[in-house]
C-alpha atoms as a PDB file:
ATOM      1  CA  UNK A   1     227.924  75.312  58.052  1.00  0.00           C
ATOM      2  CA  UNK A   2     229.997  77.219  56.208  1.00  0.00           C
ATOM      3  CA  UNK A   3     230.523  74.957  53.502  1.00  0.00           C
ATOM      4  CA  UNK A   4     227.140  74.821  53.113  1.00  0.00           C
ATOM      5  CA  UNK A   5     226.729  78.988  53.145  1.00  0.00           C
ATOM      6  CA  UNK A   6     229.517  78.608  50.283  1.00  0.00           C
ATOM      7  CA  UNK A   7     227.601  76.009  48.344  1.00  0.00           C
ATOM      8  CA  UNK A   8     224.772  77.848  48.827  1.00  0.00           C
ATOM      9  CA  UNK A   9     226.269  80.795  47.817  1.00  0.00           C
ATOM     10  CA  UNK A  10     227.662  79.676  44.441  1.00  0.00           C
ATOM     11  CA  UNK A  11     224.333  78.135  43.299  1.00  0.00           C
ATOM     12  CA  UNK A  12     222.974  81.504  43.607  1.00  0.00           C
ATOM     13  CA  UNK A  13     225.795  83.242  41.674  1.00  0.00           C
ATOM     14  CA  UNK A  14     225.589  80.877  39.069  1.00  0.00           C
ATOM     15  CA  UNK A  15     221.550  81.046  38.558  1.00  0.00           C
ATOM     16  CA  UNK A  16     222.112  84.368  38.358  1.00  0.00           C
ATOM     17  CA  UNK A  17     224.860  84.313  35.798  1.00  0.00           C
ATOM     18  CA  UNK A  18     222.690  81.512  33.927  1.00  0.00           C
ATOM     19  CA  UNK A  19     219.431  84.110  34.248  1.00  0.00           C
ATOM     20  CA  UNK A  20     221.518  87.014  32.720  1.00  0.00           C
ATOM     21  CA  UNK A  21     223.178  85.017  29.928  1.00  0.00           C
ATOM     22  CA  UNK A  22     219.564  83.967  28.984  1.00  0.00           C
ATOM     23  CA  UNK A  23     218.586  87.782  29.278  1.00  0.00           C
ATOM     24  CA  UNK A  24     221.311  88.397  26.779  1.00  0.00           C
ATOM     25  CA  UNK A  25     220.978  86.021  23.978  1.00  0.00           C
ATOM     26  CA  UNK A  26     218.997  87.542  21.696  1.00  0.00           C
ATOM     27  CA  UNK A  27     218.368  87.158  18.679  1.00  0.00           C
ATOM     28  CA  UNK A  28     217.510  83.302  19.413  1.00  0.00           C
ATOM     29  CA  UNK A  29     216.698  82.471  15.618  1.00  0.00           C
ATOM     30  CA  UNK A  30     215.767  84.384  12.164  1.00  0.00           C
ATOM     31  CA  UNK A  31     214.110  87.748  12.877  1.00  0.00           C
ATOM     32  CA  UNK A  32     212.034  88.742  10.703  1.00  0.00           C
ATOM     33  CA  UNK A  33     211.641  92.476   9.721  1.00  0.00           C
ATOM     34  CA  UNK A  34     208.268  93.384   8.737  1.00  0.00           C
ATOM     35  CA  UNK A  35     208.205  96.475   6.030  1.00  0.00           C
ATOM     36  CA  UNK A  36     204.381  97.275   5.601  1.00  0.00           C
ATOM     37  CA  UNK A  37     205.430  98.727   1.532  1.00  0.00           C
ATOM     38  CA  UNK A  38     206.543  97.003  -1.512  1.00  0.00           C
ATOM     39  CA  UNK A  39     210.149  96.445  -2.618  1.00  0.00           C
ATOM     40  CA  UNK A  40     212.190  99.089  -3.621  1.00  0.00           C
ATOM     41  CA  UNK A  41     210.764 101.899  -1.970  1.00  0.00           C
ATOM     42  CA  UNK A  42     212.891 104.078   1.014  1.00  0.00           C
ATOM     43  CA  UNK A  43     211.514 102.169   3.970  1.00  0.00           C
ATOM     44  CA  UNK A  44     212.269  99.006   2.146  1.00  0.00           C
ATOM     45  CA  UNK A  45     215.764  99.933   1.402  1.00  0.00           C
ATOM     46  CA  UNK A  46     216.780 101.307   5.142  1.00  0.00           C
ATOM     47  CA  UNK A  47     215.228  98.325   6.361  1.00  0.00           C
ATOM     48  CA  UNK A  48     217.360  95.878   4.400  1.00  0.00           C
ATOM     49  CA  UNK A  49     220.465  98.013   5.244  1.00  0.00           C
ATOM     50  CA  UNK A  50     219.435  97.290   8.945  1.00  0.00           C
ATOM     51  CA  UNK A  51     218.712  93.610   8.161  1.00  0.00           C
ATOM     52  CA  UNK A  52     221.842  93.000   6.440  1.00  0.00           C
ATOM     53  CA  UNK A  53     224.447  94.490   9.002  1.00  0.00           C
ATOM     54  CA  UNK A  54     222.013  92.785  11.802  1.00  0.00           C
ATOM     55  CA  UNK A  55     222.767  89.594  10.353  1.00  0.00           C
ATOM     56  CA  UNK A  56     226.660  90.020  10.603  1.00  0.00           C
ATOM     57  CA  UNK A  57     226.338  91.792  13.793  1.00  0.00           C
ATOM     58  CA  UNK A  58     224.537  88.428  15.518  1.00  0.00           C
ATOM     59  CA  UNK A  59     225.355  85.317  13.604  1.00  0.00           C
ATOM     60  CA  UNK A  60     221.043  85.147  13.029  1.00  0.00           C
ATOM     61  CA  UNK A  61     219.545  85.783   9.393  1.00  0.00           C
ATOM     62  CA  UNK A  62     217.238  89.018   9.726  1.00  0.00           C
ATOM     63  CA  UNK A  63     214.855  88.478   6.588  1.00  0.00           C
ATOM     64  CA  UNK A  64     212.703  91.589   5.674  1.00  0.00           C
ATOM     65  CA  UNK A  65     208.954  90.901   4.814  1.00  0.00           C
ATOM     66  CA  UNK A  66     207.571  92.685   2.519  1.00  0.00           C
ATOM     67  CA  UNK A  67     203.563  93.441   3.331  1.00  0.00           C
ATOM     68  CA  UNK A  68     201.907  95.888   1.126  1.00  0.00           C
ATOM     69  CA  UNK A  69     198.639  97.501   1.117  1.00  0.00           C
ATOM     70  CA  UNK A  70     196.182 100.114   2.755  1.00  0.00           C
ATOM     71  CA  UNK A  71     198.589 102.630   2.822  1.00  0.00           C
ATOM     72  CA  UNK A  72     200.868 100.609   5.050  1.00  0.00           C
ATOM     73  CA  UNK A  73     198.081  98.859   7.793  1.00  0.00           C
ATOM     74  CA  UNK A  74     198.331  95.144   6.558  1.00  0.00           C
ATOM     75  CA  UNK A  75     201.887  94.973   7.439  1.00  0.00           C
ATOM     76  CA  UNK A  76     201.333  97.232  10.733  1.00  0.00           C
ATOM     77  CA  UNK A  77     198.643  95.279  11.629  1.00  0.00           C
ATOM     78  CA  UNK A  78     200.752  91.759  11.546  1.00  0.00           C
ATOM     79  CA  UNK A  79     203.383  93.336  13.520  1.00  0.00           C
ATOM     80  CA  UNK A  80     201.214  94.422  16.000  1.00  0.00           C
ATOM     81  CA  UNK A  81     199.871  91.117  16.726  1.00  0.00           C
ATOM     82  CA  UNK A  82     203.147  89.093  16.435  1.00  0.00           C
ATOM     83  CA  UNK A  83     204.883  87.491  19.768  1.00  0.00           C
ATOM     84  CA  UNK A  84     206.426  90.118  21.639  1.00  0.00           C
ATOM     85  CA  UNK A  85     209.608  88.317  21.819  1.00  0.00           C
ATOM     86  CA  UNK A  86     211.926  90.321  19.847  1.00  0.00           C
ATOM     87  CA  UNK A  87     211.406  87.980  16.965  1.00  0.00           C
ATOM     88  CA  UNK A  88     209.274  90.388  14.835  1.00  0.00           C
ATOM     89  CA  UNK A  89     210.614  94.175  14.166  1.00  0.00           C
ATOM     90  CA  UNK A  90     208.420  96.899  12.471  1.00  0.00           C
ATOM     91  CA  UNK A  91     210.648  99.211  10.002  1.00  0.00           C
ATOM     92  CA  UNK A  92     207.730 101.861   9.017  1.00  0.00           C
ATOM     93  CA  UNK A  93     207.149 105.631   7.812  1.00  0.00           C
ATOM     94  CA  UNK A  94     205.525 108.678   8.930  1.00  0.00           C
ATOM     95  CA  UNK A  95     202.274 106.797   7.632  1.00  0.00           C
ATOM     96  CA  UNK A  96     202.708 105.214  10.898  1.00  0.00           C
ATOM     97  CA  UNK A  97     201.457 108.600  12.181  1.00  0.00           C
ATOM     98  CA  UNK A  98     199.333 110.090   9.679  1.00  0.00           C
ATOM     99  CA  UNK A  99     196.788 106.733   9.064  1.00  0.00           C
ATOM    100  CA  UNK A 100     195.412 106.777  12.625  1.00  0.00           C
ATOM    101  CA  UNK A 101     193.935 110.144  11.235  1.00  0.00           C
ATOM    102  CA  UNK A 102     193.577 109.327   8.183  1.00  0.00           C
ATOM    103  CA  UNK A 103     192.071 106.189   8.282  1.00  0.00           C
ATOM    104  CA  UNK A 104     188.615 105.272   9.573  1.00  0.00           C
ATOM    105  CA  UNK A 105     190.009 102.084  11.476  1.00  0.00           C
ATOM    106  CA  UNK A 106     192.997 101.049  11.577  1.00  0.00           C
ATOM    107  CA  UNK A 107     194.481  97.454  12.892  1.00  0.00           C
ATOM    108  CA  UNK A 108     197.286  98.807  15.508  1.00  0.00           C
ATOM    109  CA  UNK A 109     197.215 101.469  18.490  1.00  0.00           C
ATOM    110  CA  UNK A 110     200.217 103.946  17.529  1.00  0.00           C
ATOM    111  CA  UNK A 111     200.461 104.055  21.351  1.00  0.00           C
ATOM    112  CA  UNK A 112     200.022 101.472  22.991  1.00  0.00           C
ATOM    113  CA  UNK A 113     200.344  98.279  19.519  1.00  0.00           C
ATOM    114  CA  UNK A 114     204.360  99.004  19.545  1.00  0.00           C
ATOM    115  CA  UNK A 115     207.670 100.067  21.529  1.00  0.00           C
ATOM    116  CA  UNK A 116     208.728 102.585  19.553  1.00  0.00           C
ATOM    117  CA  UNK A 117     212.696 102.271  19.280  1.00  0.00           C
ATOM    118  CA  UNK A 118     214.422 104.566  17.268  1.00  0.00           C
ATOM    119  CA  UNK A 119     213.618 107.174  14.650  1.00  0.00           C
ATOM    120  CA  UNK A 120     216.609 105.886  12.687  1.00  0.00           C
ATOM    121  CA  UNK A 121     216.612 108.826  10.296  1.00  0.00           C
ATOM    122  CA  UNK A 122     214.517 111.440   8.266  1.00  0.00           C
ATOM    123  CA  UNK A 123     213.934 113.158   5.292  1.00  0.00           C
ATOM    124  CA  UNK A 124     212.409 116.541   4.561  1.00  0.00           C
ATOM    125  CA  UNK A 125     209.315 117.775   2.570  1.00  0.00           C
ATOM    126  CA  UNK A 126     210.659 119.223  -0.258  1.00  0.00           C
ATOM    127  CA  UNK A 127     208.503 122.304  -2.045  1.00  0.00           C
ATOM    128  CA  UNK A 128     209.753 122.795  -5.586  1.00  0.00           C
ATOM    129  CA  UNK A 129     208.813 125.060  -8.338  1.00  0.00           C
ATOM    130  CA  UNK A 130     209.866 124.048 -12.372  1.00  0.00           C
ATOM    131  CA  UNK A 131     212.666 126.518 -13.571  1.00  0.00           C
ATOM    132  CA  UNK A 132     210.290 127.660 -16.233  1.00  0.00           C
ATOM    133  CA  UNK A 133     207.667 129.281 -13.284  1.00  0.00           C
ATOM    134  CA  UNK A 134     208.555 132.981 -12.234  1.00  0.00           C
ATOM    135  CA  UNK A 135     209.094 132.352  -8.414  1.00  0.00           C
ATOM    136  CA  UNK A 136     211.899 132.610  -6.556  1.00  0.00           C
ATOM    137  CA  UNK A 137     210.745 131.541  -3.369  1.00  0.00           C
ATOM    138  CA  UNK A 138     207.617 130.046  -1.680  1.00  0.00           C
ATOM    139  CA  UNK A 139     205.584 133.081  -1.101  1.00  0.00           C
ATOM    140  CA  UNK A 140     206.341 133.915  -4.746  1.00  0.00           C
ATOM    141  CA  UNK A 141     204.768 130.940  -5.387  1.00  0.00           C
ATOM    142  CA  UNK A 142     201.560 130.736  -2.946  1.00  0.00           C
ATOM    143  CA  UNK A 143     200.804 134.048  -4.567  1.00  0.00           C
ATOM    144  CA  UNK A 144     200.573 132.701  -8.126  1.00  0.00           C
ATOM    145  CA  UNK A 145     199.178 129.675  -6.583  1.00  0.00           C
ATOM    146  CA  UNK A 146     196.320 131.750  -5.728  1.00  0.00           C
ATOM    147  CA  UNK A 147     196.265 134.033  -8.512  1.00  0.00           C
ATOM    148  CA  UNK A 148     196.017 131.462 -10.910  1.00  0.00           C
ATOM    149  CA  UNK A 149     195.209 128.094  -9.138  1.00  0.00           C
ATOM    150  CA  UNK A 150     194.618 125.818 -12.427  1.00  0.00           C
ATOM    151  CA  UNK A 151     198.002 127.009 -13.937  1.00  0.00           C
ATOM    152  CA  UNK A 152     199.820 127.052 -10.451  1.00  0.00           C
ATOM    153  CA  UNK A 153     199.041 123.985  -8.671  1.00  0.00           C
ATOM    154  CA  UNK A 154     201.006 121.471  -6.372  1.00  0.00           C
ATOM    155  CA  UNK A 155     201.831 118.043  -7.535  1.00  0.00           C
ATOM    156  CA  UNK A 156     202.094 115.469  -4.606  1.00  0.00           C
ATOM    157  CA  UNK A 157     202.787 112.077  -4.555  1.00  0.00           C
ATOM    158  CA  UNK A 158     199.099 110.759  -3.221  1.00  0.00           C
ATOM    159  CA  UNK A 159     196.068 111.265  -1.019  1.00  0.00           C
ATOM    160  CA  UNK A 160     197.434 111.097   2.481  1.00  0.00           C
ATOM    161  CA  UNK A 161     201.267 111.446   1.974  1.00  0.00           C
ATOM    162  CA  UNK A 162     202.889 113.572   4.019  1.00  0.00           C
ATOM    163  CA  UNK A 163     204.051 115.835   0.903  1.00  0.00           C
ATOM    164  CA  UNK A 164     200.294 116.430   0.182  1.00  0.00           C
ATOM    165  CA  UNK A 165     199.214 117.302   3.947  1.00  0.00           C
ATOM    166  CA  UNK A 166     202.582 119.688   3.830  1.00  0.00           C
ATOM    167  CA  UNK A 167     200.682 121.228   1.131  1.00  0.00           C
ATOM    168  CA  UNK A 168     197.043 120.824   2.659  1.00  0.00           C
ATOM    169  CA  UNK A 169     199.150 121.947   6.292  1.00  0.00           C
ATOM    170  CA  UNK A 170     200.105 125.344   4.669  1.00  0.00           C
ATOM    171  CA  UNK A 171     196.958 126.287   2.942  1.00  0.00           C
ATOM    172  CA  UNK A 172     195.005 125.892   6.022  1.00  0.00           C
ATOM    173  CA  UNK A 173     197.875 128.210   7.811  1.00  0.00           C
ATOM    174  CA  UNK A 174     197.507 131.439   5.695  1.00  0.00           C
ATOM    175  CA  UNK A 175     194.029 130.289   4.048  1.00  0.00           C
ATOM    176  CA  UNK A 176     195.102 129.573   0.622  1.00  0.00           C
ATOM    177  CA  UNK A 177     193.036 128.206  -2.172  1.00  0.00           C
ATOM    178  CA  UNK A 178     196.134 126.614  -3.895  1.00  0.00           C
ATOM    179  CA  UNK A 179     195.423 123.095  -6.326  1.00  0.00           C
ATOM    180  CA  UNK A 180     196.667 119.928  -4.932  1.00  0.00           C
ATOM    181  CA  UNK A 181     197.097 117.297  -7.633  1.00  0.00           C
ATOM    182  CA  UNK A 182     197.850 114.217  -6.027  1.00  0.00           C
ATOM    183  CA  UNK A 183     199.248 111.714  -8.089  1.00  0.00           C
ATOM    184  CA  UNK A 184     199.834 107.694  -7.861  1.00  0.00           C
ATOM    185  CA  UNK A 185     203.382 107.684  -5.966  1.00  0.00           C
ATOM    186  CA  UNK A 186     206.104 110.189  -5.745  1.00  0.00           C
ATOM    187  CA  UNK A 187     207.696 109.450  -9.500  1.00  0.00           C
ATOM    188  CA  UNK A 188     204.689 110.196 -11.290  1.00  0.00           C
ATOM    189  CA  UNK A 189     204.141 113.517  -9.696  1.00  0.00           C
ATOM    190  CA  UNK A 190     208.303 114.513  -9.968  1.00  0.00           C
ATOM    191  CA  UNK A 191     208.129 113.161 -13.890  1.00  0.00           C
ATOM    192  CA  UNK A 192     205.055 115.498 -14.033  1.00  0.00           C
ATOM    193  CA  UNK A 193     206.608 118.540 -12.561  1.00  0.00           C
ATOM    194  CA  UNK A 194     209.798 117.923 -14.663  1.00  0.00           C
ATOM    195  CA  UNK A 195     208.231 118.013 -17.714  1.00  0.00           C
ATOM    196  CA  UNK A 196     206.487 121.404 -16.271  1.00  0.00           C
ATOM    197  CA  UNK A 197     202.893 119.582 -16.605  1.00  0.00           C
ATOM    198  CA  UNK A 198     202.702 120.961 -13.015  1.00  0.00           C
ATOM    199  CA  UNK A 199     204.763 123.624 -12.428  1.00  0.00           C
ATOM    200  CA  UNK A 200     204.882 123.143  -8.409  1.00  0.00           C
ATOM    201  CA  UNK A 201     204.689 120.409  -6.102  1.00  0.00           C
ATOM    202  CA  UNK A 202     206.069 119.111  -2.933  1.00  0.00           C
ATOM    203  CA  UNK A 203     207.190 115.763  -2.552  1.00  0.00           C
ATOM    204  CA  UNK A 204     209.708 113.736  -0.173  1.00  0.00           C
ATOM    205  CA  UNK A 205     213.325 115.016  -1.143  1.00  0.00           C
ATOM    206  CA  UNK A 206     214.955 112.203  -2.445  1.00  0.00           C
ATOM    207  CA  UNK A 207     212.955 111.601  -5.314  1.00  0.00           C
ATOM    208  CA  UNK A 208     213.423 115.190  -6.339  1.00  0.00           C
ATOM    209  CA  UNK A 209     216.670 115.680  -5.046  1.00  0.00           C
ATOM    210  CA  UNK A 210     219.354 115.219  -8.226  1.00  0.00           C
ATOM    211  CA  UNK A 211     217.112 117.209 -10.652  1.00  0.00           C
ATOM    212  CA  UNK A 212     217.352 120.250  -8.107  1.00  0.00           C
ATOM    213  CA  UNK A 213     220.853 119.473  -7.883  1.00  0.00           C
ATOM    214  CA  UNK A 214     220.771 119.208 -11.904  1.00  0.00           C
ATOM    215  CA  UNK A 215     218.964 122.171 -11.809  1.00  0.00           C
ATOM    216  CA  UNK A 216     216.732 120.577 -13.340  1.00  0.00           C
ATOM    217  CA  UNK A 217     214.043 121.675 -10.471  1.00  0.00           C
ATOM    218  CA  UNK A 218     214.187 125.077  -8.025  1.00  0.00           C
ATOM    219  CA  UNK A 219     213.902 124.201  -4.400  1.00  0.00           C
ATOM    220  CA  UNK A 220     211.501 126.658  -2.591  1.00  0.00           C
ATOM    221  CA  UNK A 221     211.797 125.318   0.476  1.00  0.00           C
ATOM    222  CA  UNK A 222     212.323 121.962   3.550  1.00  0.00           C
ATOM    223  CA  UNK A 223     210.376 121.108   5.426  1.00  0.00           C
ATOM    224  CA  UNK A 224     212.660 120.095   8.442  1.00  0.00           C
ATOM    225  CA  UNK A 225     213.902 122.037  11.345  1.00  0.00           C
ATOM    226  CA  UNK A 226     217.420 123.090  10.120  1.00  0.00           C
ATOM    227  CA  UNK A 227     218.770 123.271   6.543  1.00  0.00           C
ATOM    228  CA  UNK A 228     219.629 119.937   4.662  1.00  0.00           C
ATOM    229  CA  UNK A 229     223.625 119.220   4.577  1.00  0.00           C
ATOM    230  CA  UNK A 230     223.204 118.555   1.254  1.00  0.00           C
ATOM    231  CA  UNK A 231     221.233 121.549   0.175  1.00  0.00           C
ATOM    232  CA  UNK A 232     222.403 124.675   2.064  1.00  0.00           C
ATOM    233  CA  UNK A 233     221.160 127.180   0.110  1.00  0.00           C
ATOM    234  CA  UNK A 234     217.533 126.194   0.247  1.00  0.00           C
ATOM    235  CA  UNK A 235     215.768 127.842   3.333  1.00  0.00           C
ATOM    236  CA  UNK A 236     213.647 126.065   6.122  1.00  0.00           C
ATOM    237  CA  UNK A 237     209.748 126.487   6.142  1.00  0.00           C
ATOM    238  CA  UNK A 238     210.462 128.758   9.305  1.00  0.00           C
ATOM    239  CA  UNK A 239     213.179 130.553   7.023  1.00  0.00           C
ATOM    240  CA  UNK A 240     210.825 131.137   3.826  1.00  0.00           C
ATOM    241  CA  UNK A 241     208.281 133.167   6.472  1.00  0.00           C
ATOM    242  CA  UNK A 242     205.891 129.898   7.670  1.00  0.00           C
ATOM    243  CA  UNK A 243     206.426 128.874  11.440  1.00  0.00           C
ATOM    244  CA  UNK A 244     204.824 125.388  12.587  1.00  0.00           C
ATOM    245  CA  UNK A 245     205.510 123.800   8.946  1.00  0.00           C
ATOM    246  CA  UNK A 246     207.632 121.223   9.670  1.00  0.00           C
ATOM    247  CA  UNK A 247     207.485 117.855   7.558  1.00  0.00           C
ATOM    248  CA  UNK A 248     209.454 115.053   7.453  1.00  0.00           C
ATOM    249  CA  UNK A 249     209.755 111.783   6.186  1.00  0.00           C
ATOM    250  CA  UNK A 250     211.046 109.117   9.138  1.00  0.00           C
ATOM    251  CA  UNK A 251     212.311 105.970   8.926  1.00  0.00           C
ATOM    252  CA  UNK A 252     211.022 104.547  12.622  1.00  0.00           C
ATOM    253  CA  UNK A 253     211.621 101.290  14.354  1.00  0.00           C
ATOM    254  CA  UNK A 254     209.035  99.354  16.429  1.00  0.00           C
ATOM    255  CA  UNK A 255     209.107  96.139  18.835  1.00  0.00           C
ATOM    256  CA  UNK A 256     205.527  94.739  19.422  1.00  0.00           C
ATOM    257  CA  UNK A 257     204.221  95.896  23.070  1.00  0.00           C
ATOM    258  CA  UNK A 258     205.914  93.553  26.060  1.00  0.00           C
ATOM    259  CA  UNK A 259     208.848  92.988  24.126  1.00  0.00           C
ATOM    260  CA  UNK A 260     211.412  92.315  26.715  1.00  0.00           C
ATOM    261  CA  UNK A 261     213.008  95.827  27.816  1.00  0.00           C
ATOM    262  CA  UNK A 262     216.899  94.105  27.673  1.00  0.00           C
ATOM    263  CA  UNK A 263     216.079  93.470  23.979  1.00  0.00           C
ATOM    264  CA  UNK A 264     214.514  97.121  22.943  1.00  0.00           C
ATOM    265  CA  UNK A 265     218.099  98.409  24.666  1.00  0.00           C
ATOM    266  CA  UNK A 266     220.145  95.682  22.953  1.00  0.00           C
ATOM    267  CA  UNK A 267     218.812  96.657  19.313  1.00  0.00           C
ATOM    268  CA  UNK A 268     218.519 100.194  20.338  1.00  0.00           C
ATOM    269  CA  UNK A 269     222.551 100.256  21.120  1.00  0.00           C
ATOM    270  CA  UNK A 270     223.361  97.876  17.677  1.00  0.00           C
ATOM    271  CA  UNK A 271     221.639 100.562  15.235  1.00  0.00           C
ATOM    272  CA  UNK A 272     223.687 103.108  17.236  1.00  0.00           C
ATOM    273  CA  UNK A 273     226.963 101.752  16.008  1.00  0.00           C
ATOM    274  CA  UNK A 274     225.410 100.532  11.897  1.00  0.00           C
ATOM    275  CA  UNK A 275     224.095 104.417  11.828  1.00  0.00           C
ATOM    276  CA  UNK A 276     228.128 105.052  12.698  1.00  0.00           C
ATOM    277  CA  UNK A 277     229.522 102.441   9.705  1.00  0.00           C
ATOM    278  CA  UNK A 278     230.703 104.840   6.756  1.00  0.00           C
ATOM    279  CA  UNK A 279     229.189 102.721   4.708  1.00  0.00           C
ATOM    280  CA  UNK A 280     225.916 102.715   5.602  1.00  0.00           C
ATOM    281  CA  UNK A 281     226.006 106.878   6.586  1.00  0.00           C
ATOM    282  CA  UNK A 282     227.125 107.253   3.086  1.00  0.00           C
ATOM    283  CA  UNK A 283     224.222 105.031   1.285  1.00  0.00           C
ATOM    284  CA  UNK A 284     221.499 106.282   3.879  1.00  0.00           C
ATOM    285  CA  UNK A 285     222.199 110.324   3.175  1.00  0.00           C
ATOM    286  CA  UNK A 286     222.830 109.298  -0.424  1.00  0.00           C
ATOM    287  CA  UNK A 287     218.841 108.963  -0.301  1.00  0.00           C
ATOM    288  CA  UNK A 288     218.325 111.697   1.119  1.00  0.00           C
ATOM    289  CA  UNK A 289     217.927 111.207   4.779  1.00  0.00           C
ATOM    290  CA  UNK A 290     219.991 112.278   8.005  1.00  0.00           C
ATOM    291  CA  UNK A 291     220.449 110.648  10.792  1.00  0.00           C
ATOM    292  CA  UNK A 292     218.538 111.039  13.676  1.00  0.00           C
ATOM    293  CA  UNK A 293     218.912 108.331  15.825  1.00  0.00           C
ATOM    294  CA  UNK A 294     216.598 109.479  18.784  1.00  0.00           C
ATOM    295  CA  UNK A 295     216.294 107.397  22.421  1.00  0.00           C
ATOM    296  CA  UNK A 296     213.047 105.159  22.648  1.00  0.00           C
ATOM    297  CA  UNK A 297     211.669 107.957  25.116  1.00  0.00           C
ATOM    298  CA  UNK A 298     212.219 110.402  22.938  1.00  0.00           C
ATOM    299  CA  UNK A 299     210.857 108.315  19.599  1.00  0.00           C
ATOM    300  CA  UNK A 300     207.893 107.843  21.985  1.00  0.00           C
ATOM    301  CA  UNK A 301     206.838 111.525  22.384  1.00  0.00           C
ATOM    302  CA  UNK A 302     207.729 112.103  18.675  1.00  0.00           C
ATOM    303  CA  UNK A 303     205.008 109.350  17.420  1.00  0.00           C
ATOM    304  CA  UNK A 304     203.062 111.433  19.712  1.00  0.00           C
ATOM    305  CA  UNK A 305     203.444 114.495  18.530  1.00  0.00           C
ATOM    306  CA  UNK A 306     203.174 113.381  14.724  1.00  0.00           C
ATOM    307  CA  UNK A 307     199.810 111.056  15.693  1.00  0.00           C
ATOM    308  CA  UNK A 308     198.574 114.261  16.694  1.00  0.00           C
ATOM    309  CA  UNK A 309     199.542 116.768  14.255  1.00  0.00           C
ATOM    310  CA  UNK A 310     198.592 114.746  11.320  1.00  0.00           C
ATOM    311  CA  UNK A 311     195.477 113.744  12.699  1.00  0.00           C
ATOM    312  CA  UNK A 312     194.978 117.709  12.759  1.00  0.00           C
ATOM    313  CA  UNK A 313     195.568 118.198   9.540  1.00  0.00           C
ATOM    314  CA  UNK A 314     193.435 115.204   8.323  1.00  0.00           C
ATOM    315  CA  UNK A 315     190.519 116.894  10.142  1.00  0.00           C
ATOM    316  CA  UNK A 316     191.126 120.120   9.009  1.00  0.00           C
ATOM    317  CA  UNK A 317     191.691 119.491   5.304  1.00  0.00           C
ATOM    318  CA  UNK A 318     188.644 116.926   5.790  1.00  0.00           C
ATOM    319  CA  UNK A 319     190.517 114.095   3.788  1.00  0.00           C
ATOM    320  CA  UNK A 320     189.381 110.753   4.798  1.00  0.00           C
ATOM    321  CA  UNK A 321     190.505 107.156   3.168  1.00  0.00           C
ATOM    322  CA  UNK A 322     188.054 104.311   3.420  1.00  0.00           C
END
């Protein structure tokens, strides 16, 4: 009898050993890392970054696919629909947030389409003023902006960026009738505003960034919660006198919903450590971005809180996409 218990007993320690082992191998095969923008663009570089140290990390090719178009649904929509079996990761924006407002359908829930994992890391709003403009600072510049809207008005990088719902975000705030001149893509608008064809604007920092640094460009003001490492001297939007301003540019990380919870915590804990490689902390904040690196709980109630700010915004600037 008690041979048998023992028997009995080891057959059970072992099918649990075997379930657990099966639990942890993951990645089974090539992942594939879908990137809803064209090549070369932030989310397309931090995503390749990822895919690249993946692949040493597990032995299994991580191959980012590219899937432009409609400001980022295509590819959001094929990720949404893919196998939830780990197989299939969504490296996205902050359009991931704005378009559910923006857009009058869209092909993904931002709630309940994804497992949000990480908010791997961010990048202010950046509101800039050419050197030749008499401002100082951003009130100096709202106040010209509404003196003289045609000769003082914003470049942004596009209809429904978050650099041109910063700008729509503040007018509504202290009821400004500042120009927006949105422009195809964030180097178009920055080549405009260098060559003082525009003699404001707001766009995502690193595009800007190394003119201000050349002083090429004045920086006015971030959009993110606490001053920019690299740019101490430049207040927050709280700091320049505007509370409720923040805007930032994320880099998030999504599973499909019913991924397996062992394999959210096992990619969750491998970004951990690449956001940690010197490496890739001096490449990613060479763009521009910090770290942020946020639990999946917390990345949760941050999609949240961004689906529903922007969607405010949207409404109250009335700006609609088709």
């Amino acid at each position: 009898m008690k041979k048998l218990f023992g028997n009995l007993l080891l057959l059970v320690m072992c099918g649990a050993g075997a379930s657990h082992a099966a639990e942890s191998a993951w990645p089974t095969r090539p992942v594939r890392v879908m990137v809803p923008f064209a090549p070369g663009g932030t989310t397309d570089v931090i995503a390749r970054i990822i895919a690249a140290r993946m692949t040493e990390i597990t032995g299994h090719q991580f191959i980012v696919d590219n899937r432009a178009g409609a400001g980022g649904n295509i590819g959001t929509g094929i990720a949404a629909h893919a196998a939830p079996d780990g197989q299939t990761i969504l490296v996205h924006s902050s359009a991931f947030g704005v378009n559910p407002g923006l857009y009058k359908s869209i092909p993904y829930d931002p709630y309940r389409s994804f497992i949000p994992v990480t908010n791997f890391a961010e990048s202010p709003n950046l509101f800039s003023a050419h050197p030749s403009a008499p401002v100082k600072t951003l009130p100096d510049a709202l106040k010209l902006a509404n003196a003289e809207p045609r000769k003082y008005s914003f470049a942004t990088p596009g209809i429904g960026t978050t650099p041109h719902l910063a700008v729509e975000m503040l007018k509504y705030a202290v009821k400004s009738d500042a120009g927006n001149i949105p422009y195809n893509g964030a180097g178009p608008s920055v080549a405009a505003h260098l060559a003082g064809q525009v003699l404001l604007a707001c766009s995502a920092l690193p595009t800007p960034a190394p003119h201000v640094k050349a002083g090429r460009l004045r920086g006015l003001a971030m959009g993110s919660r606490k001053r920019h490492a690299s740019f101490p001297d430049i207040p927050t939007m709280a700091e320049a006198g505007y509370k409720d301003q923040e805007s930032e540019t994320m880099q998030g990380i999504y599973f499909p919903a019913g991924t397996p919870r062992h394999i959210v915590q096992r990619f969750h804990a491998e970004l951990a450590k690449i956001a940690q490689v010197p490496e890739v902390r001096e490449r990613v904040e060479g763009l521009g971005f910090q770290f942020v690196m946020n639990t999946p709980e917390q990345f949760m109630a941050q999609t949240k809180y961004e689906v529903e700010k922007w969607t405010r915004v949207v409404k109250n600037a009335k700006v609609q996409v088709q």
